[in-house]
C-alpha atoms as a PDB file:
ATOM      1  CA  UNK A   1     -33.063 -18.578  -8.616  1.00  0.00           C
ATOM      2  CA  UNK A   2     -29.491 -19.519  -8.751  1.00  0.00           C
ATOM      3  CA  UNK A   3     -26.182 -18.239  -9.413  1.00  0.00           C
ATOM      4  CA  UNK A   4     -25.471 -20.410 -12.484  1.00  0.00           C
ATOM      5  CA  UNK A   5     -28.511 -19.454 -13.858  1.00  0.00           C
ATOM      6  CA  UNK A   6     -27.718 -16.015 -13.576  1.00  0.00           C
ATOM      7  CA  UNK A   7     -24.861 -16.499 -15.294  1.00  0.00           C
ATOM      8  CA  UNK A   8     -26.871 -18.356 -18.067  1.00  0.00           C
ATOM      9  CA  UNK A   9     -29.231 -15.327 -18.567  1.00  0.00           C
ATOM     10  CA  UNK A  10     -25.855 -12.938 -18.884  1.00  0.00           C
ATOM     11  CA  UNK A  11     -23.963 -15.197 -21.426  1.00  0.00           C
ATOM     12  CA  UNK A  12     -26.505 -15.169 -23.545  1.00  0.00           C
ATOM     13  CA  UNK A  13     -27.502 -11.809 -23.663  1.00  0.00           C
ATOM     14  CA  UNK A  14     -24.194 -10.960 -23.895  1.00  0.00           C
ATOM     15  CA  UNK A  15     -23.307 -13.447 -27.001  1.00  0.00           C
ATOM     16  CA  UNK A  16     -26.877 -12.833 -28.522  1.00  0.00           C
ATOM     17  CA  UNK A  17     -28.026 -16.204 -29.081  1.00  0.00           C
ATOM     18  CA  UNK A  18     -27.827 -19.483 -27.148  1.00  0.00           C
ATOM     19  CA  UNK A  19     -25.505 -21.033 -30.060  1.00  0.00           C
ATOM     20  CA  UNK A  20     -22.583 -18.239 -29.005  1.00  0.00           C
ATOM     21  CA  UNK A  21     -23.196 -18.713 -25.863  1.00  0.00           C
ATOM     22  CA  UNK A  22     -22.327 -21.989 -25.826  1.00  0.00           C
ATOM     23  CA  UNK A  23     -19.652 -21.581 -28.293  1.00  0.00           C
ATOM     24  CA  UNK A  24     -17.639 -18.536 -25.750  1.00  0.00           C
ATOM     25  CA  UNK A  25     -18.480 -20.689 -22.435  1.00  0.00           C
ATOM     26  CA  UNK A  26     -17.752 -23.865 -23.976  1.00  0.00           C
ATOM     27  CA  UNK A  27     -21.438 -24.749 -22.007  1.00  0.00           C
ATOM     28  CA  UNK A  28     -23.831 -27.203 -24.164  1.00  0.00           C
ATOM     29  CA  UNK A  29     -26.827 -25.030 -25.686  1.00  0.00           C
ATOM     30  CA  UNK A  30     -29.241 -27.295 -23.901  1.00  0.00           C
ATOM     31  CA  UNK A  31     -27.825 -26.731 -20.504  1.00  0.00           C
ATOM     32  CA  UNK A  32     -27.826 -23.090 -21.029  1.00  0.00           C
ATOM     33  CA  UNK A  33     -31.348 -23.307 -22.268  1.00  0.00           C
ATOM     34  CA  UNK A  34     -32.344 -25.133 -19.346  1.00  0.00           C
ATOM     35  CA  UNK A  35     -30.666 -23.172 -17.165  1.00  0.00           C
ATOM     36  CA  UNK A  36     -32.417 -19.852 -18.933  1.00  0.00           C
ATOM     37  CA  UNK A  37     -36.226 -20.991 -18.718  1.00  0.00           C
ATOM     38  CA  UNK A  38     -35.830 -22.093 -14.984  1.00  0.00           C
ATOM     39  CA  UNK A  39     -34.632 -19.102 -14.174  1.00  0.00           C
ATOM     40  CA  UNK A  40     -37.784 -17.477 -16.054  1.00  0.00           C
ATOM     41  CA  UNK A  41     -39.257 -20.005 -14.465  1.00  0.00           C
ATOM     42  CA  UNK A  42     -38.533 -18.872 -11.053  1.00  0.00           C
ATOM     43  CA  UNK A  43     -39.435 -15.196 -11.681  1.00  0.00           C
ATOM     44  CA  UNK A  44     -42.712 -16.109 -13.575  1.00  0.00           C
ATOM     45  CA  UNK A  45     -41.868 -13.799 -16.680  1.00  0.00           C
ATOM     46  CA  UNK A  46     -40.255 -14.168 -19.822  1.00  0.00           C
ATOM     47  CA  UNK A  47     -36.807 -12.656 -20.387  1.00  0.00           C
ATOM     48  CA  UNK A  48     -35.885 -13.171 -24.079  1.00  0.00           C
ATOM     49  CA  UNK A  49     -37.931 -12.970 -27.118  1.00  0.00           C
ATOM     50  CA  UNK A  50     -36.417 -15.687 -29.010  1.00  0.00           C
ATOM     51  CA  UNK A  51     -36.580 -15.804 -32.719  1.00  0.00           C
ATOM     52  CA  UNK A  52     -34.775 -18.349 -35.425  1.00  0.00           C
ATOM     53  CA  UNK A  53     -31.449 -18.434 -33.836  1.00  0.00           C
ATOM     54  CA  UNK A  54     -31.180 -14.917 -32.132  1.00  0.00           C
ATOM     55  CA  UNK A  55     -33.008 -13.859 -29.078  1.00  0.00           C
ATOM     56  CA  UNK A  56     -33.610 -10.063 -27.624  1.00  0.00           C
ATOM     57  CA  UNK A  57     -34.237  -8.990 -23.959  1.00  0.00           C
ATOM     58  CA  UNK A  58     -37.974  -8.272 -22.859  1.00  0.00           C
ATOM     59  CA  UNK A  59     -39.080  -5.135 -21.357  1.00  0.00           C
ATOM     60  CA  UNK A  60     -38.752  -6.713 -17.919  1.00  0.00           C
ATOM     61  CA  UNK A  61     -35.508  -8.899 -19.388  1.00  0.00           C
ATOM     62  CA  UNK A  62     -34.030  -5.211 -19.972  1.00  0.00           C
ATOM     63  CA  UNK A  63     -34.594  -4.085 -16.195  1.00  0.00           C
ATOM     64  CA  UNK A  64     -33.230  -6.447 -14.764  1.00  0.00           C
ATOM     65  CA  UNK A  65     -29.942  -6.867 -16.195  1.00  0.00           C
ATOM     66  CA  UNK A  66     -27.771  -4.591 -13.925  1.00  0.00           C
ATOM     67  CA  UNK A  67     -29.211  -6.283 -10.617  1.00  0.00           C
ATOM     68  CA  UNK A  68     -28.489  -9.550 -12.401  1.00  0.00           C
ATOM     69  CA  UNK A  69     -24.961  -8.324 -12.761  1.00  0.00           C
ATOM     70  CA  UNK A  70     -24.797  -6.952  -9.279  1.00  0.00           C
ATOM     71  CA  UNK A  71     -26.008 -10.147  -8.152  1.00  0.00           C
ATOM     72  CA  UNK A  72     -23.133 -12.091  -9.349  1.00  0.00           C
ATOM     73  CA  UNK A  73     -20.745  -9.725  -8.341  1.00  0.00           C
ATOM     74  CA  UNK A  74     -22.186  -9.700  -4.845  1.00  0.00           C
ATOM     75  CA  UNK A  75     -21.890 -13.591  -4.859  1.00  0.00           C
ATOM     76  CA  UNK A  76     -18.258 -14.073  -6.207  1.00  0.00           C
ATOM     77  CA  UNK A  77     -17.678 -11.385  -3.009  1.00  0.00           C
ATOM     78  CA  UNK A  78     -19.144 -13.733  -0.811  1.00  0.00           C
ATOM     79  CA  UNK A  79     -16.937 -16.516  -1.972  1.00  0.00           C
ATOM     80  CA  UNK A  80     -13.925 -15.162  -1.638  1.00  0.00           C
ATOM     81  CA  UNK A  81     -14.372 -13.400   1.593  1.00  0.00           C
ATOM     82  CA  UNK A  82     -15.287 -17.021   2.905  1.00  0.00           C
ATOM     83  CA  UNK A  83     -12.160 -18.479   1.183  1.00  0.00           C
ATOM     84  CA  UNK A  84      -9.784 -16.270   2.571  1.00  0.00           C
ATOM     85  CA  UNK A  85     -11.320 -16.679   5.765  1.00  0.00           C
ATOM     86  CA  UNK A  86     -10.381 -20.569   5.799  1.00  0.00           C
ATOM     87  CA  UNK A  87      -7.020 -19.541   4.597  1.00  0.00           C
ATOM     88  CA  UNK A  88      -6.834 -16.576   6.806  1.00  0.00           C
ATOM     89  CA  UNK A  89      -6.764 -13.914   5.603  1.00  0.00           C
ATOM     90  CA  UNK A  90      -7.266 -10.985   7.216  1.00  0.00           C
ATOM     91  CA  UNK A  91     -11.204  -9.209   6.256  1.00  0.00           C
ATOM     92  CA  UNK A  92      -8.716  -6.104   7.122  1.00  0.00           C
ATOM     93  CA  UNK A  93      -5.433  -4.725   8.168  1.00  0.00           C
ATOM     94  CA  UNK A  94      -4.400  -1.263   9.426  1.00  0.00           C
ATOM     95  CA  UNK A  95      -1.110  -0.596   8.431  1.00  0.00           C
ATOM     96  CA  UNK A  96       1.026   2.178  10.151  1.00  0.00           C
ATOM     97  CA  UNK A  97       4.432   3.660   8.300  1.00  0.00           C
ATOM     98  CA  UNK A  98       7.061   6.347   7.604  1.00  0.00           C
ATOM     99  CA  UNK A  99       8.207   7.529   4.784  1.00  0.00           C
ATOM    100  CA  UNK A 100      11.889   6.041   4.991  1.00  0.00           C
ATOM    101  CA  UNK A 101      11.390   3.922   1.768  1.00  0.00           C
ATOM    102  CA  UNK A 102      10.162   5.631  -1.542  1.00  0.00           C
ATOM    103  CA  UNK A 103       6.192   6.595  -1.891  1.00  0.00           C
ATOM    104  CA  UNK A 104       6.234   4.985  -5.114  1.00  0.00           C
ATOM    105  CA  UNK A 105       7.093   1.724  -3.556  1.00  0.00           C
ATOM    106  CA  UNK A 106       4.065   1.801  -1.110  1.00  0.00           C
ATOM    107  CA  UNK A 107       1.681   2.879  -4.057  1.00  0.00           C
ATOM    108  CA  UNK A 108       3.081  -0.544  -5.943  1.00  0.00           C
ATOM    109  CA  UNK A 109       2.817  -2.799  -2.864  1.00  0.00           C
ATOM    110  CA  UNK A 110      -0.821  -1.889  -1.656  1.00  0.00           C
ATOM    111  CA  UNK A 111      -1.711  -2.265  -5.474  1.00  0.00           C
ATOM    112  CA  UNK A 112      -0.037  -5.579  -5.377  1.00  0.00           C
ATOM    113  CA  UNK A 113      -1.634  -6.705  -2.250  1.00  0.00           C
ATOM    114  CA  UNK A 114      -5.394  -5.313  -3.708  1.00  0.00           C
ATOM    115  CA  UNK A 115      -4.559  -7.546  -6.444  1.00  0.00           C
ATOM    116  CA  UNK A 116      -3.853 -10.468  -4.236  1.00  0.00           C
ATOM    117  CA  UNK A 117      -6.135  -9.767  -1.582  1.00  0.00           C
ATOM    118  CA  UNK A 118      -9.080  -8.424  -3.175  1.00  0.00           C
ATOM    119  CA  UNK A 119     -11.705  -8.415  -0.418  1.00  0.00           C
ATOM    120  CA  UNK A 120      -9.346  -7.168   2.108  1.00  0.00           C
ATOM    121  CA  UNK A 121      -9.734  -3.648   3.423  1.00  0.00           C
ATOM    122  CA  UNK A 122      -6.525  -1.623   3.973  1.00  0.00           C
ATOM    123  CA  UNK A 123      -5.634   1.342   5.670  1.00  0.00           C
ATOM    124  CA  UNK A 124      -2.328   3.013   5.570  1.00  0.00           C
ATOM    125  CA  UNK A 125      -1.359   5.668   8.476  1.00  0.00           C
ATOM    126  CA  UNK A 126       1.509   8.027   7.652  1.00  0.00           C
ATOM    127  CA  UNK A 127       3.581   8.873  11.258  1.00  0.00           C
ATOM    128  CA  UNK A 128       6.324   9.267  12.424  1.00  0.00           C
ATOM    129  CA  UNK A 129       8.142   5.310  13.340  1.00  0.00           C
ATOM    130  CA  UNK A 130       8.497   7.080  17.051  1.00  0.00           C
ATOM    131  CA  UNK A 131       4.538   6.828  17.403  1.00  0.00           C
ATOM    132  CA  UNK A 132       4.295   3.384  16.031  1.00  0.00           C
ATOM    133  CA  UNK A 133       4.676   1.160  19.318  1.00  0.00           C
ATOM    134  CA  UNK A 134       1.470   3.338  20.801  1.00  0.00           C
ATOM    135  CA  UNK A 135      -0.951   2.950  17.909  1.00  0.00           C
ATOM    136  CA  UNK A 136       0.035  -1.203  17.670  1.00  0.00           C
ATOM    137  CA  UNK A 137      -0.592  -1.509  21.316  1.00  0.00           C
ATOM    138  CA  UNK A 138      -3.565   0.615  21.357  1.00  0.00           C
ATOM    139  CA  UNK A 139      -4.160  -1.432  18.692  1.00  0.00           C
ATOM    140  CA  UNK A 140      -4.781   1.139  16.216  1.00  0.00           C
ATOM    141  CA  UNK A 141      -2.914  -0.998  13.715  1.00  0.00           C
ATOM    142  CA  UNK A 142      -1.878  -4.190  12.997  1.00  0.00           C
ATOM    143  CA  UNK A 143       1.404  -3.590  12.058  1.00  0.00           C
ATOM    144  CA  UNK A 144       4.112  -0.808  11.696  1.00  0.00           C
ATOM    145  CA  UNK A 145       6.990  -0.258   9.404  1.00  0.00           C
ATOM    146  CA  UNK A 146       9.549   2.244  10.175  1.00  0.00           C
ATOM    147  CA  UNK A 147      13.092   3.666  10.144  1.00  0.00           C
ATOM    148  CA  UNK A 148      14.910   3.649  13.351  1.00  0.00           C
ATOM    149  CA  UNK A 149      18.259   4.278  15.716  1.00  0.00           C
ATOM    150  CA  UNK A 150      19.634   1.313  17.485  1.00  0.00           C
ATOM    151  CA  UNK A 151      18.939   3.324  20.380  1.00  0.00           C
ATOM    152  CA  UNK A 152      15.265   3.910  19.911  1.00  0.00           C
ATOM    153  CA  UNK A 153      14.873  -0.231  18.892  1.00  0.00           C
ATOM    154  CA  UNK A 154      14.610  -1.261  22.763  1.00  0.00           C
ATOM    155  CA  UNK A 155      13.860  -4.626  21.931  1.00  0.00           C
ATOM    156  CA  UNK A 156      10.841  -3.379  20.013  1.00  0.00           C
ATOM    157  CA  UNK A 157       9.933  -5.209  16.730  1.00  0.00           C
ATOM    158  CA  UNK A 158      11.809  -7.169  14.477  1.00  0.00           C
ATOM    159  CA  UNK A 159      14.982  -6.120  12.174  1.00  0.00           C
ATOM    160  CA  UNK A 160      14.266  -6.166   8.348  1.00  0.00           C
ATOM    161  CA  UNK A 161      17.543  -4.527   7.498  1.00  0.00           C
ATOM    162  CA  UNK A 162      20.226  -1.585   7.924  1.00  0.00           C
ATOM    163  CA  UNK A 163      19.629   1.445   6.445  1.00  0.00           C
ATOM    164  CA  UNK A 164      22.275   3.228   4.804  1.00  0.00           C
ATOM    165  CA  UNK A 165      21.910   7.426   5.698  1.00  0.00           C
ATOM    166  CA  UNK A 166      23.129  10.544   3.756  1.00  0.00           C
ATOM    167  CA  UNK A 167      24.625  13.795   5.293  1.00  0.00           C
ATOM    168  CA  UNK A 168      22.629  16.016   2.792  1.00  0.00           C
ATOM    169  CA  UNK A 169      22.288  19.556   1.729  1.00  0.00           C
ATOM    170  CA  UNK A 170      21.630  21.483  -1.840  1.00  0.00           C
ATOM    171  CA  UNK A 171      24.332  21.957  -4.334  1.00  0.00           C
ATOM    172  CA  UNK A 172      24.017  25.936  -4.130  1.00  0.00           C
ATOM    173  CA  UNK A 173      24.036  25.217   0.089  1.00  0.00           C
ATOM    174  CA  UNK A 174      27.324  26.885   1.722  1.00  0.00           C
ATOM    175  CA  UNK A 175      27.976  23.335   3.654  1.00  0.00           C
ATOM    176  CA  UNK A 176      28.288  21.838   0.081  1.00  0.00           C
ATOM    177  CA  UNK A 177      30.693  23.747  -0.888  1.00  0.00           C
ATOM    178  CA  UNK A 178      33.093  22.413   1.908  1.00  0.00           C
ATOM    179  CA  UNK A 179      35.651  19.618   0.921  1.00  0.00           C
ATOM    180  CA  UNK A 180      34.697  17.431   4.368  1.00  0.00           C
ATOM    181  CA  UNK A 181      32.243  19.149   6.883  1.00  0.00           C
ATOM    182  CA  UNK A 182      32.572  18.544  11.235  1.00  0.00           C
ATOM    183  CA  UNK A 183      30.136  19.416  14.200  1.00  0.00           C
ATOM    184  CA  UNK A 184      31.275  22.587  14.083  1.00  0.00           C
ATOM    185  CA  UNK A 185      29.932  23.007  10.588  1.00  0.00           C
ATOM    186  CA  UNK A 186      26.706  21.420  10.695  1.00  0.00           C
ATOM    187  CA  UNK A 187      25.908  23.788  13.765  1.00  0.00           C
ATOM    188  CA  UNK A 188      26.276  27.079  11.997  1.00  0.00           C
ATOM    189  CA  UNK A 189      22.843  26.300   9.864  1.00  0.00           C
ATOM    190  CA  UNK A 190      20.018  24.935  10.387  1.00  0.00           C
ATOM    191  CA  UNK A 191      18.624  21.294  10.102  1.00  0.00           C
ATOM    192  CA  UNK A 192      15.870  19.684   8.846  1.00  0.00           C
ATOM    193  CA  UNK A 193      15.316  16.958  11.056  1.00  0.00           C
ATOM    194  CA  UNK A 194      12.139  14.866  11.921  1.00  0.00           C
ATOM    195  CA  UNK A 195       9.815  15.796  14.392  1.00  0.00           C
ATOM    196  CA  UNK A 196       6.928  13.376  16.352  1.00  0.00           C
ATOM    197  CA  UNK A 197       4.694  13.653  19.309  1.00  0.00           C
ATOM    198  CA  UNK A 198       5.825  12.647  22.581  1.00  0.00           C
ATOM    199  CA  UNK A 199       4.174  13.097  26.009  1.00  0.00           C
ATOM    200  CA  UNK A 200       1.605  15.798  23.921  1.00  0.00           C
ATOM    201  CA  UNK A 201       4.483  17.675  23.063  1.00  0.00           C
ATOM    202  CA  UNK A 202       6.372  18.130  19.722  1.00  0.00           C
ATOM    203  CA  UNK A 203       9.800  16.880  19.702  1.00  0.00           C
ATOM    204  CA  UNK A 204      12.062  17.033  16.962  1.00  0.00           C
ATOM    205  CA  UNK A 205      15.353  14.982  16.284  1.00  0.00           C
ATOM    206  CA  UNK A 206      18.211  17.387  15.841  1.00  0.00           C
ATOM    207  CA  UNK A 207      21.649  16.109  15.904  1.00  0.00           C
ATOM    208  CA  UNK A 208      24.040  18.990  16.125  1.00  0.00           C
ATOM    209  CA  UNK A 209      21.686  22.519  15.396  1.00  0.00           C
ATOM    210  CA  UNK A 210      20.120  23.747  17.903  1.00  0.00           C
ATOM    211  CA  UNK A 211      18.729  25.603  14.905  1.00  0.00           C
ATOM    212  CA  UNK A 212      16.022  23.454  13.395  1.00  0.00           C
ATOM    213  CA  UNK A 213      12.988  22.969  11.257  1.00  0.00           C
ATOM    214  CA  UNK A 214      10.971  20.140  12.386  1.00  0.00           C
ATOM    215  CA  UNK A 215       8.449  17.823  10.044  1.00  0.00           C
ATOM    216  CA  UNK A 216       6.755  14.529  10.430  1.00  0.00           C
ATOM    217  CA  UNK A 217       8.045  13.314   7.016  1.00  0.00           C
ATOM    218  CA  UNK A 218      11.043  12.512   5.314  1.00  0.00           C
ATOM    219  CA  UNK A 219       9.959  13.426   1.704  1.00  0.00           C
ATOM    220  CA  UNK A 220       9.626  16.857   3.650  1.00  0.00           C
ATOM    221  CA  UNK A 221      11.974  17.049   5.186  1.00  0.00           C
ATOM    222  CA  UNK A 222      14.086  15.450   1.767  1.00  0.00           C
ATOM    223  CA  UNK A 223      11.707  18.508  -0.428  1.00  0.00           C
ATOM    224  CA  UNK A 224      13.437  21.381   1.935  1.00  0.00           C
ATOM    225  CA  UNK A 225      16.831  20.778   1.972  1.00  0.00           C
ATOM    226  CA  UNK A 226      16.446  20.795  -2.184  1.00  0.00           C
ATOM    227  CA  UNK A 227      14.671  24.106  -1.729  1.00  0.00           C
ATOM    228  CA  UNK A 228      18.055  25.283   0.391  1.00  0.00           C
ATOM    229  CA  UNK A 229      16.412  25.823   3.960  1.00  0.00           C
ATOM    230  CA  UNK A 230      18.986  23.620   5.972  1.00  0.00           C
ATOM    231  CA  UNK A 231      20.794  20.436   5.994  1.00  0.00           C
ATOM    232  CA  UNK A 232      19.282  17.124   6.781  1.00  0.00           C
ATOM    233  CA  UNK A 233      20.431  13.513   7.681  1.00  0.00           C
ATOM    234  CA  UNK A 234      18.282  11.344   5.563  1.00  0.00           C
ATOM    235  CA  UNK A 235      18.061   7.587   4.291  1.00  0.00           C
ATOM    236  CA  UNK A 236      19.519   6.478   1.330  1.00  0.00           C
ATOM    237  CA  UNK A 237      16.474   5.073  -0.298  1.00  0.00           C
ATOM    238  CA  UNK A 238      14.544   8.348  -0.079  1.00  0.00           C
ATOM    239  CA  UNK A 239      17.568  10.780  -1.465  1.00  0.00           C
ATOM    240  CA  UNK A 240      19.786   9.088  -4.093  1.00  0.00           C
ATOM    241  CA  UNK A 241      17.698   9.843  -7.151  1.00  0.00           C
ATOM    242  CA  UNK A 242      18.170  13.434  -6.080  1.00  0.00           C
ATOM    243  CA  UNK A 243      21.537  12.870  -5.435  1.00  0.00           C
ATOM    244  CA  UNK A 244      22.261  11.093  -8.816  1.00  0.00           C
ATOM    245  CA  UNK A 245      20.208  14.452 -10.526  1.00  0.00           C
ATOM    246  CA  UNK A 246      22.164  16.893  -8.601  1.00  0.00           C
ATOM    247  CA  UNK A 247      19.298  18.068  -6.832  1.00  0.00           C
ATOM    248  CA  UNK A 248      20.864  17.599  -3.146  1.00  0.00           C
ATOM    249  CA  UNK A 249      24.586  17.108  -2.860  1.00  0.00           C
ATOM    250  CA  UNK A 250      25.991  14.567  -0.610  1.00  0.00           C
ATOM    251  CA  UNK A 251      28.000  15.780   2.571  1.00  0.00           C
ATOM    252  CA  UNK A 252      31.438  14.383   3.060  1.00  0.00           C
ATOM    253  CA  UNK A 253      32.535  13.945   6.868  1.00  0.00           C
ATOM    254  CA  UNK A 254      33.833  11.808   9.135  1.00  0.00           C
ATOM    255  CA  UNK A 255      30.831  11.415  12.021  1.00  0.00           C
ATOM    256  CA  UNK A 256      30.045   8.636  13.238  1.00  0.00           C
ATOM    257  CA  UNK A 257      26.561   8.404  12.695  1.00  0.00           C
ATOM    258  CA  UNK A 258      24.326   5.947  14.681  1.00  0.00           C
ATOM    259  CA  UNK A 259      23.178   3.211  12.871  1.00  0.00           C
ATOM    260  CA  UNK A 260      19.629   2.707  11.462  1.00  0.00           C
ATOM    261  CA  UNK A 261      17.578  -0.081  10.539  1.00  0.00           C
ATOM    262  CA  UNK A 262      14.509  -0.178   8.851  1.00  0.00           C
ATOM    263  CA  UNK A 263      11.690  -2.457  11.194  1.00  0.00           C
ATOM    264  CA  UNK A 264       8.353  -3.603  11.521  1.00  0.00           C
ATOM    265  CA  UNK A 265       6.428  -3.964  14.672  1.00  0.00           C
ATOM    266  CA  UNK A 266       3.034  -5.870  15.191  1.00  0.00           C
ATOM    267  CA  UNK A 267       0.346  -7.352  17.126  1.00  0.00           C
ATOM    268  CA  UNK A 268      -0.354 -10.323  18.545  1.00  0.00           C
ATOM    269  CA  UNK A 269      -1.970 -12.268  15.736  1.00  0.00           C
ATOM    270  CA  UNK A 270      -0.088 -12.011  11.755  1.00  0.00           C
ATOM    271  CA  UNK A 271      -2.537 -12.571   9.222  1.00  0.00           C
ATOM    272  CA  UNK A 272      -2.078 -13.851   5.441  1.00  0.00           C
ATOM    273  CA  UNK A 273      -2.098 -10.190   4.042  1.00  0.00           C
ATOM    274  CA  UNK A 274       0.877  -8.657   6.959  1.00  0.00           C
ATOM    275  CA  UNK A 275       3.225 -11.547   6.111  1.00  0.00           C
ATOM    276  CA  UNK A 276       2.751 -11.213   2.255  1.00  0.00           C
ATOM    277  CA  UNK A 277       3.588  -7.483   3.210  1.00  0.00           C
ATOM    278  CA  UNK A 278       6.658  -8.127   5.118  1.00  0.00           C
ATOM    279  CA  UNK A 279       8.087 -10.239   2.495  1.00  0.00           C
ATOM    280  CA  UNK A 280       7.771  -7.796  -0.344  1.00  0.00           C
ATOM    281  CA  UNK A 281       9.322  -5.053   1.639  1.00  0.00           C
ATOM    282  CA  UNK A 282      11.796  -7.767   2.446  1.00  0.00           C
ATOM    283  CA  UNK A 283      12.416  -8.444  -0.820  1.00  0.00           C
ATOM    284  CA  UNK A 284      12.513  -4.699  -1.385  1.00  0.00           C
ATOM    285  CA  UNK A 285      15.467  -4.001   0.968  1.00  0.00           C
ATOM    286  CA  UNK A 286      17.137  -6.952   0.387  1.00  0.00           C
ATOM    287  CA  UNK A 287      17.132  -6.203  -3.904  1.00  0.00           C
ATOM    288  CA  UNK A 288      18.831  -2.561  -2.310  1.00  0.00           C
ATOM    289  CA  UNK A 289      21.884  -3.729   0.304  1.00  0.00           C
END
């Protein structure tokens, strides 16, 4: 039993008659014939009833149809998991991230990468980009895309590019109502700030409240500030849709803010799959600047 005569006994059940078959495959009849009655051959029964020019599944024809198709699907599998081996790439990649960049982005590139990649398995963690140098040496993931301060970089990773950030706060907010806003200001209410795990314990980014609200996320963290509970400094990517619908108000001041760039940081060995990854988020940021 063989593969292309599995596909023999499927095209022309499918068609209804070796003569389509041959016709949709562009396969001569005869080779589909012969391909057909070895397979029969093979199984010692008889899996068409063949009549004139048309031809109808037997009993035992009928039952095993699915497992024929499973068969071929299970083989095609096969294949390409040994051809992307020899290319390299990856059998599967753990992926760690924040939520810097849009969610609708990472739903498009993991579908793109499904597409490319078919018999990869991925996994996506969502954490803070603070906790991302522990799970990629623990090697918990392969690789790890985050937002971060030049500050918290340490030589960690590799750049992709700066992130623009936006002082941020809801149009009905009292801070928004301000023609420029100052320290002073922004420590009078509370923030909305990120917050990760460090040392077991839960620390949280403020800049200048020692009245916060803490989350691991900036969508959030982004979601509160339109709701009115505090202020927030937040990338650019993630709030200018709600900006541009007058759902958060930028802040005008005159901090200076400590620059961010958006990173990735990985393992030892890059795969096929990662650097296909880091390109389209490349691309990404690049199609933003």
């Amino acid at each position: 039993m063989r593969t292309e005569q599995i596909q023999a006994f499927i095209d022309v059940t499918e068609h209804g008659s070796f003569a389509a078959a041959a016709r949709q495959t562009l396969t001569k009849r005869s080779t589909l014939s012969a391909a057909v009655s070895a397979l029969e051959e093979s199984l010692g029964v008889v899996l068409f009833e063949r009549s004139g020019n048309r031809v109808r599944l037997t009993a035992v024809g009928e039952s095993v149809l699915p497992d024929c198709y499973r068969l071929l699907t299970s083989a095609g599998r096969i294949e390409k998991h040994c051809h992307q081996h020899l290319q390299g790439v990856e059998s599967q990649l753990g992926i760690a991230r924040d939520d810097a960049l849009p969610e609708v982005l990472w739903q498009r590139l993991m579908h793109e990468l499904k597409q490319l990649y078919p018999t990869t398995a991925l996994s996506v963690y969502l954490i803070p980009p603070q906790e991302h140098r522990d799970f990629v040496q623990r090697q918990t993931v392969d690789i790890a895309f985050g937002l971060y301060t030049a500050e918290a970089l340490s030589g960690q990773g590799q750049h992709l590019s700066p992130i623009g950030m936006r002082l941020v706060a809801a149009p009905s907010h009292p801070l928004s109502r301000l023609p420029d806003v100052n320290r002073d200001d922004l420590a009078q209410y509370t923030q909305v700030c990120l917050t990760h795990v460090s040392d077991d314990r839960l620390v949280s980014d403020a800049l200048f409240s020692a009245n916060y609200l803490g989350f691991t996320m900036f969508e959030v963290i982004r979601d509160a500030v339109i709701g009115g509970t505090g202020w927030a400094l937040l990338p650019a990517p993630l709030v200018e849709d709600a900006i541009a619908e007058k759902r958060l108000s930028a802040l005008n001041h005159d901090l200076v803010l400590e620059s961010h760039y958006y990173r990735y940081l990985e393992g030892n060995a890059r795969g096929v799959v990662a650097t296909a990854l880091i390109n389209k988020v490349t691309r990404y940021l690049g199609a933003i600047r």
